[in-house]
C-alpha atoms as a PDB file:
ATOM      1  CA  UNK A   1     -63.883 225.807 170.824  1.00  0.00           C
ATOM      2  CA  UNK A   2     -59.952 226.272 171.503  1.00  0.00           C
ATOM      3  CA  UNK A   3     -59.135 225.555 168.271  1.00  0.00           C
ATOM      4  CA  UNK A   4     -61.293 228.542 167.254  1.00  0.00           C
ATOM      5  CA  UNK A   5     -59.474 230.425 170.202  1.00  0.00           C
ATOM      6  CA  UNK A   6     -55.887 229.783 168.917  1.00  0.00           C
ATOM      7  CA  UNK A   7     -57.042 230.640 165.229  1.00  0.00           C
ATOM      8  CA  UNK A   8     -58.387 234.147 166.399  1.00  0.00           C
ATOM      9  CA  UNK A   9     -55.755 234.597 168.418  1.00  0.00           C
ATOM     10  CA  UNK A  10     -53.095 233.814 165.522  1.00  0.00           C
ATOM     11  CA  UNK A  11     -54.918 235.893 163.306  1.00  0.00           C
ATOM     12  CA  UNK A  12     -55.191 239.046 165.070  1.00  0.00           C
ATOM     13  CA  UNK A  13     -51.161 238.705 166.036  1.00  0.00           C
ATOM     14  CA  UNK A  14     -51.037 237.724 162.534  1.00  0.00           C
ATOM     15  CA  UNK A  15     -52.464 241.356 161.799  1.00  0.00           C
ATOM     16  CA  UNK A  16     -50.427 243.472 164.709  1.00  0.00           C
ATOM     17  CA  UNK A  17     -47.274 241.858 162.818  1.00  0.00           C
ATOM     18  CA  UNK A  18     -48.393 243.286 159.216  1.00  0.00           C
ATOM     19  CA  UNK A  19     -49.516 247.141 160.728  1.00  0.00           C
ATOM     20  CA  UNK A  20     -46.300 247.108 162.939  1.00  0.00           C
ATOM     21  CA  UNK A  21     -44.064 246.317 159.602  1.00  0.00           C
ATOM     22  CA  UNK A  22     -45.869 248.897 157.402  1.00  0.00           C
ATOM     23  CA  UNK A  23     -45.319 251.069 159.992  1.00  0.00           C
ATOM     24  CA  UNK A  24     -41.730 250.405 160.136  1.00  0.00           C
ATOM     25  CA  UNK A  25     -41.693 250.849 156.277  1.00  0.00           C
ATOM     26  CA  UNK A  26     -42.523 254.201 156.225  1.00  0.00           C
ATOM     27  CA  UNK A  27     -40.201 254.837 159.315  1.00  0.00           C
ATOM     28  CA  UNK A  28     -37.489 254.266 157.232  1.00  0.00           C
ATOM     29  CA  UNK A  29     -38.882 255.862 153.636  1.00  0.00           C
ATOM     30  CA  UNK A  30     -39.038 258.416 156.068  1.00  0.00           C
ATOM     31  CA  UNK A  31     -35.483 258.121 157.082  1.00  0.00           C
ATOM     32  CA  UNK A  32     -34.164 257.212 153.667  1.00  0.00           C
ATOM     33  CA  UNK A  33     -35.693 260.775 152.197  1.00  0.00           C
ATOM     34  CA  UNK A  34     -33.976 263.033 154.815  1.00  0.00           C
ATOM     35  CA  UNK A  35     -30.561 261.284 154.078  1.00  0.00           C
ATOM     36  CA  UNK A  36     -31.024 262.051 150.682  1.00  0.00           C
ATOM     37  CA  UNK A  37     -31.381 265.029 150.983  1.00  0.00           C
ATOM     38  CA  UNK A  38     -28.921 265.740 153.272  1.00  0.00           C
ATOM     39  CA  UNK A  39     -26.398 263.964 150.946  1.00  0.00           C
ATOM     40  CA  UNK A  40     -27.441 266.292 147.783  1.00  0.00           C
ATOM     41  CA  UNK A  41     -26.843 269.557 149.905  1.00  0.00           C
ATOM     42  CA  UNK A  42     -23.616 267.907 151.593  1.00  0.00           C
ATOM     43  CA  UNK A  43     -22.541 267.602 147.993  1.00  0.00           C
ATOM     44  CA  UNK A  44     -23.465 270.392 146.445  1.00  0.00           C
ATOM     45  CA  UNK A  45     -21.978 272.631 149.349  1.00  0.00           C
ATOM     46  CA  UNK A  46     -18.444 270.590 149.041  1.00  0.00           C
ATOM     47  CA  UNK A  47     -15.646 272.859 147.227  1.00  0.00           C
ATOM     48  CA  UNK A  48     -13.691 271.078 144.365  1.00  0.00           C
ATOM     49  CA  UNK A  49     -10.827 269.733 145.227  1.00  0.00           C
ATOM     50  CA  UNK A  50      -9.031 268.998 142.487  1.00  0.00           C
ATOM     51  CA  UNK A  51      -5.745 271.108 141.955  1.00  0.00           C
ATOM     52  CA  UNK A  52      -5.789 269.793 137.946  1.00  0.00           C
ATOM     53  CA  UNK A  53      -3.082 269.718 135.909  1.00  0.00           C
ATOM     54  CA  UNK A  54      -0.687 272.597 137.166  1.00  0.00           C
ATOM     55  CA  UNK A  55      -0.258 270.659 140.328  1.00  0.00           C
ATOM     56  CA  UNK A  56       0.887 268.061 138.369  1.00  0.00           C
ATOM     57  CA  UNK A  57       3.307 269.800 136.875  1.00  0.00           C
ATOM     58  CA  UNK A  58       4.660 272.230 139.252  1.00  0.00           C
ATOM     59  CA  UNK A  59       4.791 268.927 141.716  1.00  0.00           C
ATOM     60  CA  UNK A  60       2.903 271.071 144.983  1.00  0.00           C
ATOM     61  CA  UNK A  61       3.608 269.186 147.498  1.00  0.00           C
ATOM     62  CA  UNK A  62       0.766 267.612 150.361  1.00  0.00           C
ATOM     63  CA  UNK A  63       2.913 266.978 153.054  1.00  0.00           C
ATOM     64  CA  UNK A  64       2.317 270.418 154.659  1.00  0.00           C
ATOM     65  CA  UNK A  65       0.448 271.157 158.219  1.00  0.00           C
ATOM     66  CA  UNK A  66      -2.953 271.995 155.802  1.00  0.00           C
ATOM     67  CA  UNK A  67      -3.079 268.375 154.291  1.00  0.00           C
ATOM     68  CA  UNK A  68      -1.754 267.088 157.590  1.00  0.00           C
ATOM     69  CA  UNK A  69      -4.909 268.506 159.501  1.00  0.00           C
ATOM     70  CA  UNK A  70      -7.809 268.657 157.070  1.00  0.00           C
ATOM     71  CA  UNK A  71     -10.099 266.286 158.448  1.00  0.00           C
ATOM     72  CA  UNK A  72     -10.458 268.971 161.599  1.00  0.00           C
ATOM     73  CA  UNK A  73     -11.363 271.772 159.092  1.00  0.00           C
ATOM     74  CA  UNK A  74     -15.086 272.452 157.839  1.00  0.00           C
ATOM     75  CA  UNK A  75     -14.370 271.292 154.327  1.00  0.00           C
ATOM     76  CA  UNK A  76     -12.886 267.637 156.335  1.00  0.00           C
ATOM     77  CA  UNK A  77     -16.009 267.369 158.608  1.00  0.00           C
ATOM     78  CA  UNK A  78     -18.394 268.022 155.316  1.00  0.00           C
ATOM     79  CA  UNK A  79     -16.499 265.695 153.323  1.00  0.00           C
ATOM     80  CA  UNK A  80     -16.585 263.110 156.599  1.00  0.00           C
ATOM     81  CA  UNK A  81     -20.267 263.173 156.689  1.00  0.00           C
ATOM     82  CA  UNK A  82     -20.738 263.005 152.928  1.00  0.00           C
ATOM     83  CA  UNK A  83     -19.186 259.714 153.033  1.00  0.00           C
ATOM     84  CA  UNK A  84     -21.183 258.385 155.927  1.00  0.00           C
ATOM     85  CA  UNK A  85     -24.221 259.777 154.922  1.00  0.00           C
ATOM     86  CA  UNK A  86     -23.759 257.882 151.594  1.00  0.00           C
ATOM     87  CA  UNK A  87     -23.090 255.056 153.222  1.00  0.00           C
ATOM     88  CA  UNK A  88     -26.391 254.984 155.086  1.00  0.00           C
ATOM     89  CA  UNK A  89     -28.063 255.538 151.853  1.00  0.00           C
ATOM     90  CA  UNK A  90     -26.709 253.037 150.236  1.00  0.00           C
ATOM     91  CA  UNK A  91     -27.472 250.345 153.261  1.00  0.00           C
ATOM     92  CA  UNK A  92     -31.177 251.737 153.723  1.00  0.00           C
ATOM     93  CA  UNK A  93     -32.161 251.346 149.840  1.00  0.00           C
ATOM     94  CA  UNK A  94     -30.712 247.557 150.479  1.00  0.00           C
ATOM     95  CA  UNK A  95     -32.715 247.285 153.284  1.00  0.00           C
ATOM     96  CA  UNK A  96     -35.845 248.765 151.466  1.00  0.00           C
ATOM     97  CA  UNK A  97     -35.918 246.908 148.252  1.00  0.00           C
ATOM     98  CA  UNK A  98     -35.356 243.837 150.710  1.00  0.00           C
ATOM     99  CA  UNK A  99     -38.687 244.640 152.986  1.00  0.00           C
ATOM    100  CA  UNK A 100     -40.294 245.761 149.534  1.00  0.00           C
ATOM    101  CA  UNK A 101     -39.911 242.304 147.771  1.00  0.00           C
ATOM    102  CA  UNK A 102     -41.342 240.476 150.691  1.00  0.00           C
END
């Protein structure tokens, strides 16, 4: 009879484990959609940077206050979260394709 008792206990924790981690799954598909997103509009919003050729040439130079303080300016704080953002994307599709194999 406790035999039994253990095995239905096991079972049902067993079951609570599997509901709790599918739960957690979508959590995170959850998660991992939103921070797409939020990286696509981050980058599409971002202004190009690149000065080309002519900078090249003409030799502009980037030690002025501008390129001193651009991380405090919008186009910083965009570029800023564009990286971290990507960076969470990145870990969370590890992290899904682990949970997903298992």
């Amino acid at each position: 009879m406790l035999a039994w008792k253990i095995n239905s206990n096991f079972s049902q924790t067993r079951e609570r484990n599997e509901i709790n981690m599918e739960i957690a799954k979508w959590i995170l598909v959850v998660i991992y959609f939103i921070v797409a997103l939020a990286v696509i509009i981050l980058a599409l919003i971002q202004s190009k940077e690149d000065a080309g050729l002519s900078s090249t040439i003409t030799g502009s130079s980037t030690n002025n206050f501008f390129e001193k303080n651009k991380s405090r300016t919008k186009e910083g704080k965009q570029k800023r979260w564009t990286v971290i953002l990507s960076i969470v994307f990145a870990i969370l599709t590890i992290v899904l394709g682990i949970l997903y194999m298992a």
